[in-house]
C-alpha atoms as a PDB file:
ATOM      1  CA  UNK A   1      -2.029   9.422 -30.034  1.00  0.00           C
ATOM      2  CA  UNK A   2      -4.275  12.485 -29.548  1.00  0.00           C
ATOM      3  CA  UNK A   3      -0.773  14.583 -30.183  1.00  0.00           C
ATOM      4  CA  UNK A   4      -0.269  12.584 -33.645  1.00  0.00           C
ATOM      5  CA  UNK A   5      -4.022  13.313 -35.012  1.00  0.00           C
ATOM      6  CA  UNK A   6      -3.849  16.984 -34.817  1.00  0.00           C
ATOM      7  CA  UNK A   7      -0.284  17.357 -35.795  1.00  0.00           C
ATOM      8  CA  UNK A   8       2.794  15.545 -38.021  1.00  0.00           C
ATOM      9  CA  UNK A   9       5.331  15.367 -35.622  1.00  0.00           C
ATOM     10  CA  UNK A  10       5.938  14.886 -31.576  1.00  0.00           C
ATOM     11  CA  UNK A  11       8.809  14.886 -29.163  1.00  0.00           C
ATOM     12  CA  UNK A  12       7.945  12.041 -26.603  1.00  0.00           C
ATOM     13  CA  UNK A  13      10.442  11.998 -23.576  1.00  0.00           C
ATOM     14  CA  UNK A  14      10.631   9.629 -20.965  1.00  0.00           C
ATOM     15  CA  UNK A  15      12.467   7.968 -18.678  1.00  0.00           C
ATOM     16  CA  UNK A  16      14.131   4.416 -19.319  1.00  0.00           C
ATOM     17  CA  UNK A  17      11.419   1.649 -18.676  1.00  0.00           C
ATOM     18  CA  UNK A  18       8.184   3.996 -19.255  1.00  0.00           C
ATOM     19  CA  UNK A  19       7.503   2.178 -22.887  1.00  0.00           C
ATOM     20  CA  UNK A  20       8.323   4.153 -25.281  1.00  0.00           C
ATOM     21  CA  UNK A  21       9.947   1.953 -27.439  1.00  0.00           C
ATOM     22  CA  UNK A  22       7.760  -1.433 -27.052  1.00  0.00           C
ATOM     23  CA  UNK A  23       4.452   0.005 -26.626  1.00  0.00           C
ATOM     24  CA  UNK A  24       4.002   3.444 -28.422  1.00  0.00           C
ATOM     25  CA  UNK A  25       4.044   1.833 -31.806  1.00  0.00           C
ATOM     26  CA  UNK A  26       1.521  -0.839 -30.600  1.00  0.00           C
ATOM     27  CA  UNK A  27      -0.141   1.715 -29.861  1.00  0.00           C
ATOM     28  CA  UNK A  28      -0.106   3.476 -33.233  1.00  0.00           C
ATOM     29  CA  UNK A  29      -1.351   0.554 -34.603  1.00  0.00           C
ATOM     30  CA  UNK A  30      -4.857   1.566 -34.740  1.00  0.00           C
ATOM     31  CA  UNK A  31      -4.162   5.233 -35.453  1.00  0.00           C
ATOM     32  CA  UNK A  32      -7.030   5.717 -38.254  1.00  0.00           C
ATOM     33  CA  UNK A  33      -4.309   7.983 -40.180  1.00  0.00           C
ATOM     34  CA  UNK A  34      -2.142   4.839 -40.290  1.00  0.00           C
ATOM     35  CA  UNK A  35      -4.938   2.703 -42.308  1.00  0.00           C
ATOM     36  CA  UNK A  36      -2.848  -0.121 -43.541  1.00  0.00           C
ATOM     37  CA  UNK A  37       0.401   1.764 -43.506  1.00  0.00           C
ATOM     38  CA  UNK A  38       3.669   0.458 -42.172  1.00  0.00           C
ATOM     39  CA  UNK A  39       5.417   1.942 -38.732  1.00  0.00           C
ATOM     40  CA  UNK A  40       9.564   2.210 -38.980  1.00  0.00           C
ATOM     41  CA  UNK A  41      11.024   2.326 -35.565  1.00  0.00           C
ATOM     42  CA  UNK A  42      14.476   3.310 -35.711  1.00  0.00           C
ATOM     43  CA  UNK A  43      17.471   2.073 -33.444  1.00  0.00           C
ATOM     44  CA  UNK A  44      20.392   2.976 -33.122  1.00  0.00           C
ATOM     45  CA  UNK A  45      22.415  -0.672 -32.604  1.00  0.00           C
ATOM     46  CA  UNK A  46      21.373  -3.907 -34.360  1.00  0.00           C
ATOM     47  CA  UNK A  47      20.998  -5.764 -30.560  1.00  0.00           C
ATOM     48  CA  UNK A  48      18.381  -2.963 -30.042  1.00  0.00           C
ATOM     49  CA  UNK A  49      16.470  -3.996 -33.267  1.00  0.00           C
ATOM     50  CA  UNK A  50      16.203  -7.873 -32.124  1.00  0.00           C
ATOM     51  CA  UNK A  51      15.250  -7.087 -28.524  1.00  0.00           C
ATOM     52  CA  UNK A  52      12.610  -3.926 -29.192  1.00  0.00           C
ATOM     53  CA  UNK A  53      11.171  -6.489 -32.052  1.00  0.00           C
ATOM     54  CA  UNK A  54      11.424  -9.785 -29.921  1.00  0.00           C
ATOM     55  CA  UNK A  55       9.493  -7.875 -27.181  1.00  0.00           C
ATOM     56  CA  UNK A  56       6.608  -5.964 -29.042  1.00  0.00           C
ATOM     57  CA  UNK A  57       6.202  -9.358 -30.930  1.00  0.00           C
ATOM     58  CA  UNK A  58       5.949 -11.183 -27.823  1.00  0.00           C
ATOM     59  CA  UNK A  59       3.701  -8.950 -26.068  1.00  0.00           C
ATOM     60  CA  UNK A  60       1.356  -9.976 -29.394  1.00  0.00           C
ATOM     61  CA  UNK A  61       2.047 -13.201 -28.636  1.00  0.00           C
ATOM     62  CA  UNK A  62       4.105 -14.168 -31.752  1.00  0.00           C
ATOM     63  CA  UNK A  63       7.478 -14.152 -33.149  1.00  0.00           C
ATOM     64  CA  UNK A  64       9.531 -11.355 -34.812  1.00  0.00           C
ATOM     65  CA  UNK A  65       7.985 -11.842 -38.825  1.00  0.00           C
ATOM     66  CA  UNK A  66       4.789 -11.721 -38.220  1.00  0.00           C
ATOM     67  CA  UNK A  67       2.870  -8.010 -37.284  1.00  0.00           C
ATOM     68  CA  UNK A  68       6.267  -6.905 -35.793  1.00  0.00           C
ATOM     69  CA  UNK A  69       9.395  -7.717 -37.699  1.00  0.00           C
ATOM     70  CA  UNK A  70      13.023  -6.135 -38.061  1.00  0.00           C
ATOM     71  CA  UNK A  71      15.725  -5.793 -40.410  1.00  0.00           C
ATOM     72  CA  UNK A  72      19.248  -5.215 -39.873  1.00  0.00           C
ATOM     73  CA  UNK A  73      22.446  -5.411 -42.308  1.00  0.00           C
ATOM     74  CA  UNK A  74      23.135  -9.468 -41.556  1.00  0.00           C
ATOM     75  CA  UNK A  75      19.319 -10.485 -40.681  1.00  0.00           C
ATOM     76  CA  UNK A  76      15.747  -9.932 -41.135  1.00  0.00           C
ATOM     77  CA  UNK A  77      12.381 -10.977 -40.211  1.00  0.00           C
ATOM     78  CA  UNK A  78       9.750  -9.626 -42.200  1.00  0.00           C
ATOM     79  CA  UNK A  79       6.357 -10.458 -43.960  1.00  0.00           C
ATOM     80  CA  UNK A  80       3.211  -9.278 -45.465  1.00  0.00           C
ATOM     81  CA  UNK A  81       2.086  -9.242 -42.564  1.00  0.00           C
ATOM     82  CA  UNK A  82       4.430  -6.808 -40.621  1.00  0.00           C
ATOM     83  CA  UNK A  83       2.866  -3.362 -39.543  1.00  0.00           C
ATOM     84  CA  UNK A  84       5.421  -2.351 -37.136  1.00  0.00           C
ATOM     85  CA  UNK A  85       9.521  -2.661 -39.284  1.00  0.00           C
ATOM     86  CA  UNK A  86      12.198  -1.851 -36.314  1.00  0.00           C
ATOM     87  CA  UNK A  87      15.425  -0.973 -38.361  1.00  0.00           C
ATOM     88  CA  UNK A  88      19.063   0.595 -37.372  1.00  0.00           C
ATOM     89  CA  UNK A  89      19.678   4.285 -38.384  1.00  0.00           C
ATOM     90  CA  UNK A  90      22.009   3.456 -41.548  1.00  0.00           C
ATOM     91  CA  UNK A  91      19.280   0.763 -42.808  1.00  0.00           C
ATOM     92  CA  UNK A  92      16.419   3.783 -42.990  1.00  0.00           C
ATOM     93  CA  UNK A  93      19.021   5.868 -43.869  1.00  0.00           C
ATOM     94  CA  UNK A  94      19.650   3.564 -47.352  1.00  0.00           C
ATOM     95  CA  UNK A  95      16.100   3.137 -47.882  1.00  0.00           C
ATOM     96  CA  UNK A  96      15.586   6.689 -47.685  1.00  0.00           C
ATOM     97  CA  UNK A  97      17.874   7.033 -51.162  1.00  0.00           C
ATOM     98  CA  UNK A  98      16.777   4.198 -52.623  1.00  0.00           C
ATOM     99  CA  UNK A  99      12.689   4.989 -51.800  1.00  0.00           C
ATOM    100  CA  UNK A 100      12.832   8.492 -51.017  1.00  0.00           C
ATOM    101  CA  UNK A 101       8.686   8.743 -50.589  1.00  0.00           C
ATOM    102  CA  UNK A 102       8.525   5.967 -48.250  1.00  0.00           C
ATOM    103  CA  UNK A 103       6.071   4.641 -49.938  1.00  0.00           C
ATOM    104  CA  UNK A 104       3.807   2.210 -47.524  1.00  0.00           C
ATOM    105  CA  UNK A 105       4.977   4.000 -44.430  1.00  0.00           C
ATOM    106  CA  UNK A 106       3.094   6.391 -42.643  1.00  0.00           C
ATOM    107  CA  UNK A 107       5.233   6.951 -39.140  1.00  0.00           C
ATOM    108  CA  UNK A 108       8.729   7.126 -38.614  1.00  0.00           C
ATOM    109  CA  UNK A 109       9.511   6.756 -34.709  1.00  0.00           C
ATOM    110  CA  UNK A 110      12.825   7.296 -33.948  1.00  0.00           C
ATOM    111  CA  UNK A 111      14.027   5.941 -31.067  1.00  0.00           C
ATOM    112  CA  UNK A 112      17.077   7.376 -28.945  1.00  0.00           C
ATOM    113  CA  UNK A 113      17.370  10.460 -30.441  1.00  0.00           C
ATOM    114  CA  UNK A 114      19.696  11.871 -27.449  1.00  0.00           C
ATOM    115  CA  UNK A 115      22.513  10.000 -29.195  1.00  0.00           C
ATOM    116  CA  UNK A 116      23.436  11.507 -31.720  1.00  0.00           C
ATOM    117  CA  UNK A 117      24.961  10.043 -34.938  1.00  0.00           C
ATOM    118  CA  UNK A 118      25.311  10.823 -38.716  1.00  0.00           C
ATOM    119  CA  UNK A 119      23.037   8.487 -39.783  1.00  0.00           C
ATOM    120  CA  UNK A 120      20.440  10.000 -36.967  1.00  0.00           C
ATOM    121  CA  UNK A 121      20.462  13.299 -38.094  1.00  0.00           C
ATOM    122  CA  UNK A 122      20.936  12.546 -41.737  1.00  0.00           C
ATOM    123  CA  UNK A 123      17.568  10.294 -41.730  1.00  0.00           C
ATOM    124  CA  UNK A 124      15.603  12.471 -39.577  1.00  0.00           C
ATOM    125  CA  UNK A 125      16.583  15.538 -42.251  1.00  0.00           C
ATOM    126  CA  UNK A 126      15.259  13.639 -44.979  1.00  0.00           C
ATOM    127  CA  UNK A 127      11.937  12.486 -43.540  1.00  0.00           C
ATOM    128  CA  UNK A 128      11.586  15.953 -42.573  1.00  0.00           C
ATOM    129  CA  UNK A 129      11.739  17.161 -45.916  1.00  0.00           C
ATOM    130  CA  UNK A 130       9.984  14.416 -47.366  1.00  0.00           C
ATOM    131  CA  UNK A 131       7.044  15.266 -45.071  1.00  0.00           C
ATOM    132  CA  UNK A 132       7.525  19.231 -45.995  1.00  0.00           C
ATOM    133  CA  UNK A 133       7.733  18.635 -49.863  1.00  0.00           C
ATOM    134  CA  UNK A 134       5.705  15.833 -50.927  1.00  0.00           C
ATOM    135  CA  UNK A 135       4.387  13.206 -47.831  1.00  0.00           C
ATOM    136  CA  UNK A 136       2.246  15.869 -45.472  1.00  0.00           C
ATOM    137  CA  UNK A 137       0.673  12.572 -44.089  1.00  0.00           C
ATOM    138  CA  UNK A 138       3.816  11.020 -42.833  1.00  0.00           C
ATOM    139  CA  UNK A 139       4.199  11.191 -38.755  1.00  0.00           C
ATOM    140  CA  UNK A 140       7.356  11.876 -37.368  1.00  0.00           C
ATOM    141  CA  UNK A 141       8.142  11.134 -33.471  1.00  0.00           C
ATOM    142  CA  UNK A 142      11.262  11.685 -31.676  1.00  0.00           C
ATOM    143  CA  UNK A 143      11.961   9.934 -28.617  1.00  0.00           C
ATOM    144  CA  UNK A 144      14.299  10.331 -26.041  1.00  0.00           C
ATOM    145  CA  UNK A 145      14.758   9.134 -22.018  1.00  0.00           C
ATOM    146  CA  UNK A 146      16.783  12.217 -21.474  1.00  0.00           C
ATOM    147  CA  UNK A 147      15.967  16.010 -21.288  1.00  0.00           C
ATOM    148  CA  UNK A 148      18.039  16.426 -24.287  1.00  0.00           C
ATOM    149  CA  UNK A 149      15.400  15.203 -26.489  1.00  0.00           C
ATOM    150  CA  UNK A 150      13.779  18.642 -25.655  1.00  0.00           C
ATOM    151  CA  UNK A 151      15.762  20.241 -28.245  1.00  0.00           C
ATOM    152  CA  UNK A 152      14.343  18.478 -30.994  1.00  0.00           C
ATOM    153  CA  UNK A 153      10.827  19.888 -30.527  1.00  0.00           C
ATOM    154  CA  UNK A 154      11.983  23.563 -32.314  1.00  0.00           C
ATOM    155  CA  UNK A 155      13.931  21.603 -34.983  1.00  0.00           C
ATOM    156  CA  UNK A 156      10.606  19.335 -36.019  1.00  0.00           C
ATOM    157  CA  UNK A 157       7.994  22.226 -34.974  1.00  0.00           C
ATOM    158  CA  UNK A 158       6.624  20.029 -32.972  1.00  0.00           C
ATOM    159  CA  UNK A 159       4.883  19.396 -29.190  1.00  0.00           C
ATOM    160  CA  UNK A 160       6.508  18.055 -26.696  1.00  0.00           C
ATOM    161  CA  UNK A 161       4.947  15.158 -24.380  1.00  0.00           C
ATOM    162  CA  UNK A 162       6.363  14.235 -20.854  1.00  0.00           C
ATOM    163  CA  UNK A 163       6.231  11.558 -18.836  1.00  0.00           C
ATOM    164  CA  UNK A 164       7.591  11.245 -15.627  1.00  0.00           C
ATOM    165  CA  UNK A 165       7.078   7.053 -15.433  1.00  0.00           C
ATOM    166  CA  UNK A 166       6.942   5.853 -11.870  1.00  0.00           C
ATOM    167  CA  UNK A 167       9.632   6.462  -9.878  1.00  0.00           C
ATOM    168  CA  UNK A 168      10.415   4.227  -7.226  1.00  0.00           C
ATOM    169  CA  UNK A 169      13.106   5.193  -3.906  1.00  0.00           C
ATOM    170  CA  UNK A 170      15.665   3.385  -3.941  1.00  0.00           C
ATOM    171  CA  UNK A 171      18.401   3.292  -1.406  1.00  0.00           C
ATOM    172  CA  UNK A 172      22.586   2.942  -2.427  1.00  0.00           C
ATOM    173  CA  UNK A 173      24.813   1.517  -0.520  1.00  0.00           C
ATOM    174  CA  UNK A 174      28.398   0.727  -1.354  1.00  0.00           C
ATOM    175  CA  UNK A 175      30.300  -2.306   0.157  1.00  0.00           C
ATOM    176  CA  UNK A 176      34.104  -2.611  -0.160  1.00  0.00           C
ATOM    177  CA  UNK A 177      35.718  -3.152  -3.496  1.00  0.00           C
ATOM    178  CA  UNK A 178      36.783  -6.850  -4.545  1.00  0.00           C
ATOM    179  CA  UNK A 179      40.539  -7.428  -4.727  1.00  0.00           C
ATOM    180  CA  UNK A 180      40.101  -9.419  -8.321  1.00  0.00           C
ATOM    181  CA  UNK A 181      37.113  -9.336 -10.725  1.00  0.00           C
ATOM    182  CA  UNK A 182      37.308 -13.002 -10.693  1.00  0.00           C
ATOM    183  CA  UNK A 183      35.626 -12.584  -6.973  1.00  0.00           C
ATOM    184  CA  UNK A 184      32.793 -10.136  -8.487  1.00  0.00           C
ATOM    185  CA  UNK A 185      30.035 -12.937  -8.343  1.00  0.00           C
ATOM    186  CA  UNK A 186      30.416 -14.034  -5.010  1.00  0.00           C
ATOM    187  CA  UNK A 187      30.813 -10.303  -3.483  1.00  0.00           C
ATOM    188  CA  UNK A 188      27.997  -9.343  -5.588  1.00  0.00           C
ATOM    189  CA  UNK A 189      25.578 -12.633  -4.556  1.00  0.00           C
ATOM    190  CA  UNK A 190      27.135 -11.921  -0.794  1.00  0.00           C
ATOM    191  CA  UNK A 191      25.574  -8.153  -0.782  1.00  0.00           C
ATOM    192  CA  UNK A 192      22.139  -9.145  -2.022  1.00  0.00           C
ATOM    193  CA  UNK A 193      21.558 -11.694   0.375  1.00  0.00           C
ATOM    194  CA  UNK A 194      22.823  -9.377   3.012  1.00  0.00           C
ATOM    195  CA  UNK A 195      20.843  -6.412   1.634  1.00  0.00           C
ATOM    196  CA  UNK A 196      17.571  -8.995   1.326  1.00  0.00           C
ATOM    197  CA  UNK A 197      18.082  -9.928   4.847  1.00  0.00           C
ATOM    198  CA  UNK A 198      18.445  -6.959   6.775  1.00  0.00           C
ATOM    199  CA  UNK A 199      15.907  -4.507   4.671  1.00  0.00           C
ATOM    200  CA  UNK A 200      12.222  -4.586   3.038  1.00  0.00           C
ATOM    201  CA  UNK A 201      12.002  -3.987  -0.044  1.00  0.00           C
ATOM    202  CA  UNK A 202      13.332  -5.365  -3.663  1.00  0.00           C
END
C-alpha cells in the first residue's frame, strides 16, 4: 500500500497461498488515491475469475455482485455497488479498445503474470501507455508466485516487493505405484491413514 502511494506501479511476488490475489485488492480498498474508483483484477482462466471473486466476496461476507463481482465471456456478477471487477485477460483486453481511458478505474492488478499470453502482454502494454499518455493516476501491479515475475519490474519501472509467506517442512515420501487408476482412492486414503498414524504432524 505504502509502495502504491509514492509510486504508479509495483511488482508483488509471492509464493502460492500468501494472498495476493484475495486480499491485496481488499486491501486497496481504502487506498485514499482510489476514492470511489473501481479495482480490475485480471485472471488468466474464467474458473480463476469465479473462485478469486467467490472468495474475496465471502471473506466480506456476501456474494459475488455486491462490493466484489466478476465478469467473464458467458457470466457476470456485477452492480453499483462493485469496487473490486475480477475479469479474464481477453475481457480487459476488449474493454481496453472499446474504453481506452478506463474511465472509473483507478488500479489494474494483474494477477499471474509469470504466464504469459497475448492477451497478458497486450493489456498490460496498453494500460501502460494509458498511464504514460493520459491516466498518470492509474496504479498498475504485477503479480506473480514465481521469481519470474522479477522481470517485469524494469519493463513497468517499477519496485519490487517480496514475500517469502510461511513456509512450513514438509516431509515426501513415495509409496508404490497402483497397478490401475481405478485403485487411486483407496491407495491414496491407505497412505494417509498410514502416514497419520505413524507421524505428527498434518
Amino acid at each position: 500500500m505504502k509502495t502504491l502511494e509514492e509510486r504508479p506501479n509495483a511488482v508483488l511476488v509471492a509464493p502460492p497461498g500468501a494472498g495476493k490475489t484475495t486480499l491485496t485488492p481488499l486491501a486497496l480498498l481504502d487506498a485514499p488515491w482510489l476514492g470511489a474508483q473501481r479495482i480490475v483484477l485480471v485472471e488468466p482462466r474464467r474458473v480463476a475469475v469465479r473462485g478469486a471473486a467467490s472468495r474475496m466476496a465471502s471473506t466480506l461476507g456476501e456474494a459475488p455482485g455486491g462490493i466484489v463481482g466478476f465478469r467473464t465471456r458467458t457470466e457476470s456478477a456485477i452492480s453499483a455497488r462493485t469496487r473490486i471487477e475480477v475479469v479474464t485477460e481477453g475481457l480487459l483486453l476488449r474493454r481496453l479498445l472499446s474504453d481506452p481511458l478506463l474511465e472509473g478505474v483507478g488500479a489494474v492488478l494483474f494477477d499471474e503474470v509469470h504466464e504469459r499470453s497475448l492477451d497478458l502482454d497486450a493489456s498490460l502494454a496498453f494500460c501502460l501507455d494509458l498511464q504514460r499518455e493520459l491516466r498518470p493516476d492509474l496504479r498498475i501491479l504485477a503479480m506473480s508466485a514465481t521469481p519470474d515475475g522479477r522481470a517485469f519490474t524494469e519493463l513497468m519501472n517499477a519496485p519490487l516487493i517480496e514475500s517469502e509467506g510461511r513456509e512450513y517442512p514438509i516431509d515426501v515420501r513415495h509409496t508404490r505405484d497402483v497397478p490401475h487408476l481405478r485403485d487411486l482412492p483407496e491407495a491414496c486414503a491407505r497412505a494417509i491413514r498410514q502416514v497419520l498414524a505413524e507421524d505428527d504432524g498434518d
